[in-house]
C-alpha atoms as a PDB file:
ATOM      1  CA  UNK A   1     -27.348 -14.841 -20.470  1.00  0.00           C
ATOM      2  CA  UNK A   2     -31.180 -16.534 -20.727  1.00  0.00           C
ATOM      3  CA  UNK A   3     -30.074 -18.922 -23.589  1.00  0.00           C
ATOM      4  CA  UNK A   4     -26.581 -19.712 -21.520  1.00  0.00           C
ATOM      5  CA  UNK A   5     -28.975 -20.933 -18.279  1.00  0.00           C
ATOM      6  CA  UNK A   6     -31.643 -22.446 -20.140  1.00  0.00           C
ATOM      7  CA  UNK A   7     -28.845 -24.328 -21.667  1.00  0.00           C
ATOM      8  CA  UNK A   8     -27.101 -25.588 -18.659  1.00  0.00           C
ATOM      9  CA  UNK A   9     -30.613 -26.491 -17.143  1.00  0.00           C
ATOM     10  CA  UNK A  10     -31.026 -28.477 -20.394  1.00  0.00           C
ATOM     11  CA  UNK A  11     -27.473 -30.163 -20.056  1.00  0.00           C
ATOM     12  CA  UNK A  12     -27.949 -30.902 -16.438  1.00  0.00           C
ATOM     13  CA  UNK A  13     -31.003 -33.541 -16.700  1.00  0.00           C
ATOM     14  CA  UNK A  14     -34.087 -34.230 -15.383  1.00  0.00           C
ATOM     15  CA  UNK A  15     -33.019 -33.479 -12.093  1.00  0.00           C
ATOM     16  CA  UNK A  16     -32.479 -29.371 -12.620  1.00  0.00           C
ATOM     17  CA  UNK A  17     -36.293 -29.397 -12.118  1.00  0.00           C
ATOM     18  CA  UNK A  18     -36.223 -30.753  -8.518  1.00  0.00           C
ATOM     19  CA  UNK A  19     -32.865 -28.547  -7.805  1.00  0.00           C
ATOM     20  CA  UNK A  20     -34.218 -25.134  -9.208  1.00  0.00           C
ATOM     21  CA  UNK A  21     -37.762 -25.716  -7.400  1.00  0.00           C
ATOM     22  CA  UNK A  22     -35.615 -26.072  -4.069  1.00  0.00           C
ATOM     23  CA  UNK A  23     -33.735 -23.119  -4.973  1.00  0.00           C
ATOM     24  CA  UNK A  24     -36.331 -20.886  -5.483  1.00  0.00           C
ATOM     25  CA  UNK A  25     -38.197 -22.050  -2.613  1.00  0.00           C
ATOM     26  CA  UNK A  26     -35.330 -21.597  -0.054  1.00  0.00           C
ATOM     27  CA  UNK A  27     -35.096 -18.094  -1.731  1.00  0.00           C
ATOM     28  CA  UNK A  28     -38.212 -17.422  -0.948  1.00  0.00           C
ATOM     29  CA  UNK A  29     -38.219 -18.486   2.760  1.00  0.00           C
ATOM     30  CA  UNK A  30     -34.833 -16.681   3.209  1.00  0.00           C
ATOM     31  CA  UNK A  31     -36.247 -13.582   1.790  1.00  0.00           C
ATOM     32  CA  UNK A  32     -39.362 -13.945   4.261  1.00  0.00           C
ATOM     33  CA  UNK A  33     -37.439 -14.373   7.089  1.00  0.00           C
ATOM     34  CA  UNK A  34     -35.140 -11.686   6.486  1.00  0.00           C
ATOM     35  CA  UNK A  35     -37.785  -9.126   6.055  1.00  0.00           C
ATOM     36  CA  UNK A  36     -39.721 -10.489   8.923  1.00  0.00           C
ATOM     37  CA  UNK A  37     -36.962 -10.794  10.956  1.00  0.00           C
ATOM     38  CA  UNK A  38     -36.107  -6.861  10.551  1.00  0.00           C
ATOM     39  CA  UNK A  39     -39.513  -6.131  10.807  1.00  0.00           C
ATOM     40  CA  UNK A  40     -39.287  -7.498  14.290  1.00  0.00           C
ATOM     41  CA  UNK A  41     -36.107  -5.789  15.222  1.00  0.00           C
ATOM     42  CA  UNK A  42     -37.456  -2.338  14.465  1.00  0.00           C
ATOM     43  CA  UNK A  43     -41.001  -3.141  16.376  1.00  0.00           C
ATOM     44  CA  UNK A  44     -40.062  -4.379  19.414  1.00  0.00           C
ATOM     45  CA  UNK A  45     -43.496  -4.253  20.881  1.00  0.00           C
ATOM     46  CA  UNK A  46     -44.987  -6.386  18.287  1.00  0.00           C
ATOM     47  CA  UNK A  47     -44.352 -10.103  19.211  1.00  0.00           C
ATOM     48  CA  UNK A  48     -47.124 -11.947  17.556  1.00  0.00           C
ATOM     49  CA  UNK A  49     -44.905 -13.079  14.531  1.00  0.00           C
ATOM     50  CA  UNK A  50     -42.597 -16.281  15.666  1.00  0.00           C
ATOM     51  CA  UNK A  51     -39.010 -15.286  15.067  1.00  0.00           C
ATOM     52  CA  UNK A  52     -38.283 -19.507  14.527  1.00  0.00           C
ATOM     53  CA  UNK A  53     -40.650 -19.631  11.642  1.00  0.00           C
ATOM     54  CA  UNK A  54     -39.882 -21.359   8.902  1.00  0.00           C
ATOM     55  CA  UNK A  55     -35.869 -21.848  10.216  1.00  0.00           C
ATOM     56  CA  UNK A  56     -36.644 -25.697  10.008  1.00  0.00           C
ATOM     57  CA  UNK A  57     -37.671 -25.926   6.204  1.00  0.00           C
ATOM     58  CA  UNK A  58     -35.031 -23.571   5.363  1.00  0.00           C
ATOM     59  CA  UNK A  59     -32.582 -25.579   6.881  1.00  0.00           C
ATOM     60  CA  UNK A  60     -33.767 -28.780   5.415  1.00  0.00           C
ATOM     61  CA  UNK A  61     -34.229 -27.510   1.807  1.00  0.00           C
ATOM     62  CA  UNK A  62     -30.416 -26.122   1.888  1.00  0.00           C
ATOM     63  CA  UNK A  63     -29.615 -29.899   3.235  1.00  0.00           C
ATOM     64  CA  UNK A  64     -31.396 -31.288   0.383  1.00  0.00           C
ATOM     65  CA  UNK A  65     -29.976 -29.248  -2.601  1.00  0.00           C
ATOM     66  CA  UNK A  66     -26.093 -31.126  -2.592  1.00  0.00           C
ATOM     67  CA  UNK A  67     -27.586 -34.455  -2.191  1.00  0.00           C
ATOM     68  CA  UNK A  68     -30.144 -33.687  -5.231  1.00  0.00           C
ATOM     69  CA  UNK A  69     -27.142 -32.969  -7.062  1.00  0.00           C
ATOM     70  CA  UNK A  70     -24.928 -35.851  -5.568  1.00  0.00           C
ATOM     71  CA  UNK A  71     -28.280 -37.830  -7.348  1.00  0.00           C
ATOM     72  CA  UNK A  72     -27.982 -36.039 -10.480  1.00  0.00           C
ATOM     73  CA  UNK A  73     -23.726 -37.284 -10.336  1.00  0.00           C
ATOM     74  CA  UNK A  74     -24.938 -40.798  -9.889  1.00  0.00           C
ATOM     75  CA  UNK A  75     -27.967 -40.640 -13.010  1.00  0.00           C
ATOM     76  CA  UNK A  76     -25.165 -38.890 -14.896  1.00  0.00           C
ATOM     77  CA  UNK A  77     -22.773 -41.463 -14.365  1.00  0.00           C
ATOM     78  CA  UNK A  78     -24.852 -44.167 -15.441  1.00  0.00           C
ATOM     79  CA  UNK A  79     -25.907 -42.499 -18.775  1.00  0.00           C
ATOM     80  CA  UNK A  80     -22.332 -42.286 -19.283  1.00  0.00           C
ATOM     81  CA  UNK A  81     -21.844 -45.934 -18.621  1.00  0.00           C
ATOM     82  CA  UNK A  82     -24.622 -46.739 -20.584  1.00  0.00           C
ATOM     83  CA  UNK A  83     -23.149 -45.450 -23.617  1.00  0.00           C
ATOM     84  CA  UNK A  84     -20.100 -46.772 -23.289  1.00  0.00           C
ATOM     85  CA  UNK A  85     -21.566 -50.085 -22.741  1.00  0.00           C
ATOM     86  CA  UNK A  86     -23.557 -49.611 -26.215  1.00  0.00           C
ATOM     87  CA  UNK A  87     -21.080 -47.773 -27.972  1.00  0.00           C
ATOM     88  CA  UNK A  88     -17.569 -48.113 -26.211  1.00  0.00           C
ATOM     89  CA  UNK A  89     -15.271 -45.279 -25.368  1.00  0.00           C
ATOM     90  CA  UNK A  90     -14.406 -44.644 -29.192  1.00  0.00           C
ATOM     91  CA  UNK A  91     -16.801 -41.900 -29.060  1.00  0.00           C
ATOM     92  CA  UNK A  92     -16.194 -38.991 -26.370  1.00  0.00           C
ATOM     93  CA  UNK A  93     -19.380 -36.920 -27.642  1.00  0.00           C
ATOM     94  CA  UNK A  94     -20.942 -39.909 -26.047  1.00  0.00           C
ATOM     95  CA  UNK A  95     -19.416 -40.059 -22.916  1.00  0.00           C
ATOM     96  CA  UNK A  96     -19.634 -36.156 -22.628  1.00  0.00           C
ATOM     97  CA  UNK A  97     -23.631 -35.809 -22.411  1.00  0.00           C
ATOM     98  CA  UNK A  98     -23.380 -38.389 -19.420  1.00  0.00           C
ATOM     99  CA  UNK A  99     -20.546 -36.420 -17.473  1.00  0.00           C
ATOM    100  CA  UNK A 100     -21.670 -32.810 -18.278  1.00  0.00           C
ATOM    101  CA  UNK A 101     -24.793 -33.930 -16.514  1.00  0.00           C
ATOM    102  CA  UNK A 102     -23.175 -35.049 -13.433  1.00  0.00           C
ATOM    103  CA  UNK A 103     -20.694 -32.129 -12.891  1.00  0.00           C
ATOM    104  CA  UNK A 104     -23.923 -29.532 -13.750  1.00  0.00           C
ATOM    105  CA  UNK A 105     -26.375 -31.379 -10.861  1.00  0.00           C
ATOM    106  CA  UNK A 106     -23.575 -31.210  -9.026  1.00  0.00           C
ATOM    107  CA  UNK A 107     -22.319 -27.826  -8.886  1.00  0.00           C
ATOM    108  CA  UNK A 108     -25.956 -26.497  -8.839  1.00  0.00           C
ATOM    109  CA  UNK A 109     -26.865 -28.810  -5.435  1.00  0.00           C
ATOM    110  CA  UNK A 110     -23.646 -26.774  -4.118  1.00  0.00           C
ATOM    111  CA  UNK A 111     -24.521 -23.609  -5.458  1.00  0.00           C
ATOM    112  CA  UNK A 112     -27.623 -23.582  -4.015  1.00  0.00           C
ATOM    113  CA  UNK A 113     -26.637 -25.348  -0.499  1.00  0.00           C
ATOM    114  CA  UNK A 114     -23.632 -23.075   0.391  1.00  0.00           C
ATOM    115  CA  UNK A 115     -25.421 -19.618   0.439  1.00  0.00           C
ATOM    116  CA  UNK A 116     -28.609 -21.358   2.080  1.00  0.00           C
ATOM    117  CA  UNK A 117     -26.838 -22.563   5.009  1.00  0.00           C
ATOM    118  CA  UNK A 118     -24.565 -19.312   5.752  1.00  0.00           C
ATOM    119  CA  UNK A 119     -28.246 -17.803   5.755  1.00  0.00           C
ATOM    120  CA  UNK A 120     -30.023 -20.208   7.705  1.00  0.00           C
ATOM    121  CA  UNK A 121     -27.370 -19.836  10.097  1.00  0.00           C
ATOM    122  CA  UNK A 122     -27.512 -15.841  10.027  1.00  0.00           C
ATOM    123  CA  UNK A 123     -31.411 -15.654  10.628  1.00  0.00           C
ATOM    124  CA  UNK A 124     -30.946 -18.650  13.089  1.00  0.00           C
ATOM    125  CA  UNK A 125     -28.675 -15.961  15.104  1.00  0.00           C
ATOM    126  CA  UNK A 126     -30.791 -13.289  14.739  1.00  0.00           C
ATOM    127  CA  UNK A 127     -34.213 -15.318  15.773  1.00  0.00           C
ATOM    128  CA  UNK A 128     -32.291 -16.794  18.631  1.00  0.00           C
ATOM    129  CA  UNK A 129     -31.027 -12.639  19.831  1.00  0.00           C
ATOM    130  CA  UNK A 130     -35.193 -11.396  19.507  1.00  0.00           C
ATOM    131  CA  UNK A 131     -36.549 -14.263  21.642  1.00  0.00           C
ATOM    132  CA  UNK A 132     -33.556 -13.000  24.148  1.00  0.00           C
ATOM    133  CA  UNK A 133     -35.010 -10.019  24.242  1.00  0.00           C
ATOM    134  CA  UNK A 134     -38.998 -11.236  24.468  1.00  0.00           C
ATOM    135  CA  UNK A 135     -37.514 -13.559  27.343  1.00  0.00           C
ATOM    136  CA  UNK A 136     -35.934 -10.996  29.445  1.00  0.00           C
ATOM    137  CA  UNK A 137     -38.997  -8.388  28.549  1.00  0.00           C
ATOM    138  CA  UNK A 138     -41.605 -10.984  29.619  1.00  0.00           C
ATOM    139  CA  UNK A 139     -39.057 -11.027  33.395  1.00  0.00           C
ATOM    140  CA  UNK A 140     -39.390  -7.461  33.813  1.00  0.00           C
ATOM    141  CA  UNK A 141     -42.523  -6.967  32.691  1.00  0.00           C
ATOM    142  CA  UNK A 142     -43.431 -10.189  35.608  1.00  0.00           C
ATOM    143  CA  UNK A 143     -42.130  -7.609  38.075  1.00  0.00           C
ATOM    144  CA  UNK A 144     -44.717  -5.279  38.142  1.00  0.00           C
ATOM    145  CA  UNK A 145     -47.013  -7.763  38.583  1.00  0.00           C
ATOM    146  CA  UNK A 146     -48.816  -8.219  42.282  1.00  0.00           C
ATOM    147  CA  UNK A 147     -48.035 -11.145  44.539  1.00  0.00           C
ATOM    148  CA  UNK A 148     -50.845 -12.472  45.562  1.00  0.00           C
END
């Protein structure tokens, strides 16, 4: 399984770095927000943590990943155009390098994009549903308080 992804990362180009380090990095935001989001459900009375944090780069980053991979179509696509300029279309080994790349980048940007955004919008719900709650709890707790 290790040799078949390090050899797809390989195939896919130079720009696999960029598109794993995004992936791994949205992961790891997700995976924060998730836990602190919970964390925040269960303790009500704790609202020191922001329920928003973090929503913003998560959202970007999942924005990012298909158009680092649309980049990684268009590098591929040039590679392969490259060789066939150089070497014609006799050769589909060539030619194969150039389009491999482009379809990898590509279906990695997606890969990564897809499950980002159905999360981003998940914690986005459940951030907006706790500052309900700390919004209607900061009215009633404004009711006790004297008139002066």
């Amino acid at each position: 399984m290790f040799k078949l992804a390090a050899e797809v990362f390989i195939r896919g180009g130079p720009l696999m770095i960029p598109l794993v380090s995004v992936s791994f990095l949205v992961w790891a935001l997700i995976i924060e927000r998730f836990l602190t989001l919970r964390w925040l459900t269960k303790n009500r009375g704790k609202e020191s943590l922001e329920p928003e944090r973090f929503l913003p780069a998560i959202r970007v980053l999942a924005s990012c990943a298909p158009l680092l991979g649309l980049l990684g179509t268009v590098s591929g696509m040039i590679r392969t155009f490259n060789a066939i300029s150089l070497h014609g279309t006799g050769n589909p080994e060539l030619l194969a390098g150039g389009i491999s790349e482009a379809l990898i980048t590509t279906q990695t940007g997606l890969i990564i994009a897809i499950p980002a955004l159905l999360c981003y919008e998940h914690l986005a719900r459940k951030a907006q549903g706790i500052i309900r709650v700390l919004k209607k709890r900061g009215i009633e707790a404004t009711e006790f308080l004297p008139l002066k």
